[in-house]
Protein backbone atom coordinates (compact mmCIF):
# COMPACT_ATOMS: atom_id res chain seq x y z
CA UNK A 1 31.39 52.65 47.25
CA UNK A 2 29.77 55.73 46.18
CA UNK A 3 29.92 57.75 43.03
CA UNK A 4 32.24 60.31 45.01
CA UNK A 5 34.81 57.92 45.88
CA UNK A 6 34.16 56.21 42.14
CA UNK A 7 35.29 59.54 40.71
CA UNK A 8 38.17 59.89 43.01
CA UNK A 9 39.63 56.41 42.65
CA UNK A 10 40.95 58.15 38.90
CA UNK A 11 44.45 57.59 39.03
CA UNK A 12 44.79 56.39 41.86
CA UNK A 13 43.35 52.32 41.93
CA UNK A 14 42.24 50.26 39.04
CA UNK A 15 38.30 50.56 39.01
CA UNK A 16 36.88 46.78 38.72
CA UNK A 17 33.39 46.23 37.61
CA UNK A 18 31.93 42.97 36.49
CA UNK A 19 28.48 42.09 35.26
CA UNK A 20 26.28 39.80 37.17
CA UNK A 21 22.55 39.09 36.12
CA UNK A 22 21.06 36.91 39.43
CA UNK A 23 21.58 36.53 43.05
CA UNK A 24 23.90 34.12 43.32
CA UNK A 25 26.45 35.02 40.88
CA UNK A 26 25.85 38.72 42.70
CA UNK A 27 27.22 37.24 45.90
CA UNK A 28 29.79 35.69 44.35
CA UNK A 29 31.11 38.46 42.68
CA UNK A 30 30.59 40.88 45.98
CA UNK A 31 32.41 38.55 47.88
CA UNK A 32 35.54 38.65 45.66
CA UNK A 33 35.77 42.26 45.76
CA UNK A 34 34.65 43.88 43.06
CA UNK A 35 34.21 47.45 43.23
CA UNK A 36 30.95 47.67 41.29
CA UNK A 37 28.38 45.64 39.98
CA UNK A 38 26.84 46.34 35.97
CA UNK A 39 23.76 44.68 35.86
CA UNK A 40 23.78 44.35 31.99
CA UNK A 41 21.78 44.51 28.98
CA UNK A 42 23.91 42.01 27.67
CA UNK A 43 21.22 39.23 30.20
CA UNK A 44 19.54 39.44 26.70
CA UNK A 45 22.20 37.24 24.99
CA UNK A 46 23.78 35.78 28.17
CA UNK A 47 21.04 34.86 30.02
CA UNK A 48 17.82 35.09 28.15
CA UNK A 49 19.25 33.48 25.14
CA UNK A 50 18.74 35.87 22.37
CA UNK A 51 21.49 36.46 19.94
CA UNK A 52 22.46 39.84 21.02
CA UNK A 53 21.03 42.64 23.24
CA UNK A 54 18.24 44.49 21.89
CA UNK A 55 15.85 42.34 22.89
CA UNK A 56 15.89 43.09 26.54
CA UNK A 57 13.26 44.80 28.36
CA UNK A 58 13.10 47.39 31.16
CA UNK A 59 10.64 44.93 33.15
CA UNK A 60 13.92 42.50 32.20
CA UNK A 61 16.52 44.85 33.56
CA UNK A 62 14.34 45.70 36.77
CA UNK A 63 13.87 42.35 37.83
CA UNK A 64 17.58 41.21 37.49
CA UNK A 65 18.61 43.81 38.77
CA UNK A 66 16.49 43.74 42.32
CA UNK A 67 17.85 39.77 41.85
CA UNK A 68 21.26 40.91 41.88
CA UNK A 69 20.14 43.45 44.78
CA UNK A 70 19.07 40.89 47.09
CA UNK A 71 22.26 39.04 46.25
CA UNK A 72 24.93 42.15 47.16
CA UNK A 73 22.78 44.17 49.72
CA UNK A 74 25.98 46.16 50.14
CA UNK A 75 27.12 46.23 46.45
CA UNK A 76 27.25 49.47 44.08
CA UNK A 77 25.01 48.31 41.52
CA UNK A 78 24.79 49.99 37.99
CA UNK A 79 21.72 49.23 35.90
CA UNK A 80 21.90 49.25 32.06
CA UNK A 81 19.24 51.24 30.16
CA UNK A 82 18.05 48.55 27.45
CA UNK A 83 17.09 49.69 24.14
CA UNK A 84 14.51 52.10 23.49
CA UNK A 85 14.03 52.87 27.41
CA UNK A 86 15.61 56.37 26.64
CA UNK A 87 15.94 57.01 22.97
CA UNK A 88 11.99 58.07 22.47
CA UNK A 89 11.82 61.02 25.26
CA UNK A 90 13.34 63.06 27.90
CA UNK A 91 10.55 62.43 30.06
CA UNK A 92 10.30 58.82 29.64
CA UNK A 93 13.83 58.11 29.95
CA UNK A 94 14.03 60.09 33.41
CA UNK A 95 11.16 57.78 34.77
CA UNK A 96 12.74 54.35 33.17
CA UNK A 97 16.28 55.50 34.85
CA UNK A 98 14.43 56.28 37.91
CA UNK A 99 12.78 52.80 38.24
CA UNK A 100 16.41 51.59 38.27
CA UNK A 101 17.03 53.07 41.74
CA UNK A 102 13.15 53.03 43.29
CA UNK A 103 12.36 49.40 42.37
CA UNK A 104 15.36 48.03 41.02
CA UNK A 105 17.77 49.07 44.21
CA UNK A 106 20.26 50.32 41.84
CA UNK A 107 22.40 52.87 42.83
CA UNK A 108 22.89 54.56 38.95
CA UNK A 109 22.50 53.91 35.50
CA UNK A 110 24.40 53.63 32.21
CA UNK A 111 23.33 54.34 28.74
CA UNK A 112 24.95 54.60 25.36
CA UNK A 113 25.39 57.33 23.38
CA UNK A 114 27.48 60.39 22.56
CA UNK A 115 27.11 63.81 22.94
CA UNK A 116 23.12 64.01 21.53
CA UNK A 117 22.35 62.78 24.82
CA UNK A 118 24.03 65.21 26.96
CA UNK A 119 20.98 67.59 27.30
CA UNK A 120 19.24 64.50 28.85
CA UNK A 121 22.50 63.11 31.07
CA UNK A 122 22.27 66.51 32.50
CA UNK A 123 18.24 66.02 33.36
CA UNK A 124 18.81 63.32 35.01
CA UNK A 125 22.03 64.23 36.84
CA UNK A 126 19.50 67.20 38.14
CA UNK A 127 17.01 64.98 38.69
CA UNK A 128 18.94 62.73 41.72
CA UNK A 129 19.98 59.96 38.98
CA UNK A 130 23.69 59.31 38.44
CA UNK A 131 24.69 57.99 34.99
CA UNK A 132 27.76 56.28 33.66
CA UNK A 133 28.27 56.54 30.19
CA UNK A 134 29.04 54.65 26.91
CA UNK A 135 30.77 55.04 24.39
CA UNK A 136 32.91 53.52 21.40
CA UNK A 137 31.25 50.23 20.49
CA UNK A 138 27.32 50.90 21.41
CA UNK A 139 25.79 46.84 21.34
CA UNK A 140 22.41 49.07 20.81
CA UNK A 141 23.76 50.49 17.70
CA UNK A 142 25.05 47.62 16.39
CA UNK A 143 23.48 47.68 12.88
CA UNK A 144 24.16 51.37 12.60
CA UNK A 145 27.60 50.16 12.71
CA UNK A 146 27.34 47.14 10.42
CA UNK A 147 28.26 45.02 12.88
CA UNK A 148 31.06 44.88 15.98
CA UNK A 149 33.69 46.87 14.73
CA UNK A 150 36.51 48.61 17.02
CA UNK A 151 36.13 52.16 16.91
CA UNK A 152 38.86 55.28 16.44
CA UNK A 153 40.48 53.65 14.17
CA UNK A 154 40.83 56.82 12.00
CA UNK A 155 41.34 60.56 12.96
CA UNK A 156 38.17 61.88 12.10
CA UNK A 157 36.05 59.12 14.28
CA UNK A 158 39.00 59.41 17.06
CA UNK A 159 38.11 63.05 16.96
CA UNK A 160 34.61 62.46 17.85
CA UNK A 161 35.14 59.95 20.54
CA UNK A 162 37.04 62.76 22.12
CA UNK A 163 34.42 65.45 21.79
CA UNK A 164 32.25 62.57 22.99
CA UNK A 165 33.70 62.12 26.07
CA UNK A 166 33.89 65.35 26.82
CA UNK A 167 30.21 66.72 26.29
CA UNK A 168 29.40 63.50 29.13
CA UNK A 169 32.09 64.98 31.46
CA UNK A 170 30.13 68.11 31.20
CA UNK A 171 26.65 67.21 31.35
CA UNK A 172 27.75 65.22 34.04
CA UNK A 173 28.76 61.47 33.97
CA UNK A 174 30.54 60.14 36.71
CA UNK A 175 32.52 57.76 34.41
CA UNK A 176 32.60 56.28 30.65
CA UNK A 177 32.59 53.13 29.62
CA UNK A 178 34.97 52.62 26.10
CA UNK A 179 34.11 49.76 24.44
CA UNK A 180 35.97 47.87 21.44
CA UNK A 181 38.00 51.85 21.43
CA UNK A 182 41.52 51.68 19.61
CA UNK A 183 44.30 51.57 22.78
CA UNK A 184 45.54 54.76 21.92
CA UNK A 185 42.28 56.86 21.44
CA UNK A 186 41.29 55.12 24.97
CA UNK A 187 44.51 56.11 26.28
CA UNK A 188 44.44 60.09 25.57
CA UNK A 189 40.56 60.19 26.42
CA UNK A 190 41.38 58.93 29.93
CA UNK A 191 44.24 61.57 30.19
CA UNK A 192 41.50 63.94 28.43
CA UNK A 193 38.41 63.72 31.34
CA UNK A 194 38.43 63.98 34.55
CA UNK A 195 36.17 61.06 35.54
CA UNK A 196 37.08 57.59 34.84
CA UNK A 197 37.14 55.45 32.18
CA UNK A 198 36.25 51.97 32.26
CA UNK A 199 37.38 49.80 29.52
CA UNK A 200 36.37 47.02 28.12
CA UNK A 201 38.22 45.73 24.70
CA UNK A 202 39.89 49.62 24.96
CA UNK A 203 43.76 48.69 26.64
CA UNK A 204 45.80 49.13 29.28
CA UNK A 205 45.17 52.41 30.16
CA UNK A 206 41.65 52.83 31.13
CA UNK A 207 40.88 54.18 34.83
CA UNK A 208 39.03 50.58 35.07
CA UNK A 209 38.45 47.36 33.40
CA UNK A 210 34.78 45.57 32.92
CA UNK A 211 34.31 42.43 31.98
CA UNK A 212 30.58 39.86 31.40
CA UNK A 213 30.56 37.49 33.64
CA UNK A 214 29.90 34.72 31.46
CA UNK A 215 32.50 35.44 29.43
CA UNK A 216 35.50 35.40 32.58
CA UNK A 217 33.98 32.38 33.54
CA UNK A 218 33.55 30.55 30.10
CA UNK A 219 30.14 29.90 30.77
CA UNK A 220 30.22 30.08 26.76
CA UNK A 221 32.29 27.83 25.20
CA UNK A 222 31.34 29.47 21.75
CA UNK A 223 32.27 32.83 22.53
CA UNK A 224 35.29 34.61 23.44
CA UNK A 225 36.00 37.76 22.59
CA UNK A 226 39.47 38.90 21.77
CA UNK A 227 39.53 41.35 24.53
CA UNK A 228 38.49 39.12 27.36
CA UNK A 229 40.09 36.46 29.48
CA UNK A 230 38.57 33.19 30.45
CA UNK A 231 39.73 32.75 34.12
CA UNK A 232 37.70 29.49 34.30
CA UNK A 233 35.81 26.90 32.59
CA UNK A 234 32.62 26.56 34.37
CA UNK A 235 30.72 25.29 31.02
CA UNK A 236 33.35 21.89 31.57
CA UNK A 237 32.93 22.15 35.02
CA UNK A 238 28.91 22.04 35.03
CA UNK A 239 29.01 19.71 32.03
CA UNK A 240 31.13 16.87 33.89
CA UNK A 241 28.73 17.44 37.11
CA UNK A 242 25.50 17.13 35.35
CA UNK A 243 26.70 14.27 33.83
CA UNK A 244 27.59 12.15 36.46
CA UNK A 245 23.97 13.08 38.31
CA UNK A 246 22.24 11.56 35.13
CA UNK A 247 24.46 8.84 35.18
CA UNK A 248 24.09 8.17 38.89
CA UNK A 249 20.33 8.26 38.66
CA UNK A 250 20.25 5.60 35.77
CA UNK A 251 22.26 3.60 38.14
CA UNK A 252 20.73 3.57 41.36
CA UNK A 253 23.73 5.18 42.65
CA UNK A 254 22.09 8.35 43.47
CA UNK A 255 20.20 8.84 45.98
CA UNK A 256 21.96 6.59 48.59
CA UNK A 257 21.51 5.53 51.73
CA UNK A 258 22.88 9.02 52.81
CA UNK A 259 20.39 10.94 51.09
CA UNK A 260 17.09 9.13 52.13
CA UNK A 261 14.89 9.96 55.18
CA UNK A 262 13.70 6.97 57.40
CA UNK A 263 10.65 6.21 60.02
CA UNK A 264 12.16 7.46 63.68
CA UNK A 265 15.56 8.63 62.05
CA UNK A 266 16.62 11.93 60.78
């Protein structure tokens, strides 16, 4: 994978892209075929246990995302820009996106935001850095917005998502991410760009889908979203196995003869 062949897979093949925050989960997800890899902001609230993502560092990002590196050496891996990494400057944005790819082994980076940041897509575009964007629900906006609401509901903000999309496709995206977007407004900007669109909560008729990890995998029994889909229960799962090690210990059961070393033995 390559942002080339990401662009050209429009139309052509669902796009599947799947967040993974360590190693192991990295391999996992590799392994079943994904075709990239977002290395989220949303470790904040998934992983680091805060209750949403602003929280989340770029010293965070970088070293999940050389994690998840090290776990898909192959992988295309996109690294989220957390809050306030590019909002302040031009300059410092350009060197926080390029720490993504020189110490984070990313191979691009996404960040929120409409067309006000099109003058600095474009920098870093010309600067070697290619950037996926975001639009519709933007988690770092979230109390701009009041909370998380779906988005083009109306005309007038349908409009804009339009007009959005299409200042990125000129300063040079290679896809958008449409979060929490109304089906239909997700539907004609997909037919509206020429890169792809990568939904997530926007319908059937994005280029791609995206889903977090711990969500797919109900790794939070809590949550669920109304646009995802729990394809397993690993909280259960994990639950169950941790319990039977405790009670196992308390019994003498574990560790067995099996699991001990002896004097001249192996």
């Amino acid at each position: 994978m390559n942002v080339q062949k990401f662009i050209s897979m429009k139309g052509k093949q669902p796009i599947v892209l799947i967040t993974a925050y360590d190693a192991p989960f990295a391999r996992i997800v590799n392994e079943a075929g994904v075709d990239a890899i977002l290395v989220g902001d949303s470790l904040a609230n998934n992983v680091l246990g805060f209750s949403d993502t602003l929280p989340a560092t770029m010293d965070d990002m970088i070293r999940h995302t050389q994690a998840v590196r090290r776990g898909a050496p192959d992988a295309f891996i996109i690294g989220d820009m957390p809050f306030l990494s590019y909002q302040c400057s031009q300059d410092e944005a350009i060197r926080n996106a390029g720490r993504f790819l020189k110490e984070g082994g990313a191979n691009a980076v996404k960040l929120e935001g409409g067309s006000s940041f099109a003058p600095l897509i474009r920098r870093m575009v010309e600067s070697g850095i290619p950037v996926m964007g975001h639009l519709g629900l933007t988690p770092q906006s979230v109390n701009v917005f009041g909370g998380y609401r779906v988005q083009g509901k109306d005309e007038n903000t349908a409009r804009k998502l339009l007009e959005d999309a299409k200042a990125l496709e000129e300063a040079g995206v290679f896809a958008i991410v449409l979060e929490m977007v109304v089906e239909e407004v997700a539907k004609q900007i997909t037919e509206s760009v020429n890169v792809p669109t990568i939904g997530i909560g926007s319908g059937r008729y994005c280029d791609g889908q995206v889903l977090v990890l711990h969500d797919a995998l109900g790794l939070n029994p809590a949550f669920l979203p109304k646009f995802a889909k729990r394809y397993a229960n690993l909280y259960e799962i994990s639950l169950k196995a941790i319990s039977q090690y405790v009670e196992e210990v308390r019994t003498r059961e574990f560790p067995s003869e099996e699991n001990v070393f002896r004097l001249g033995g192996n």
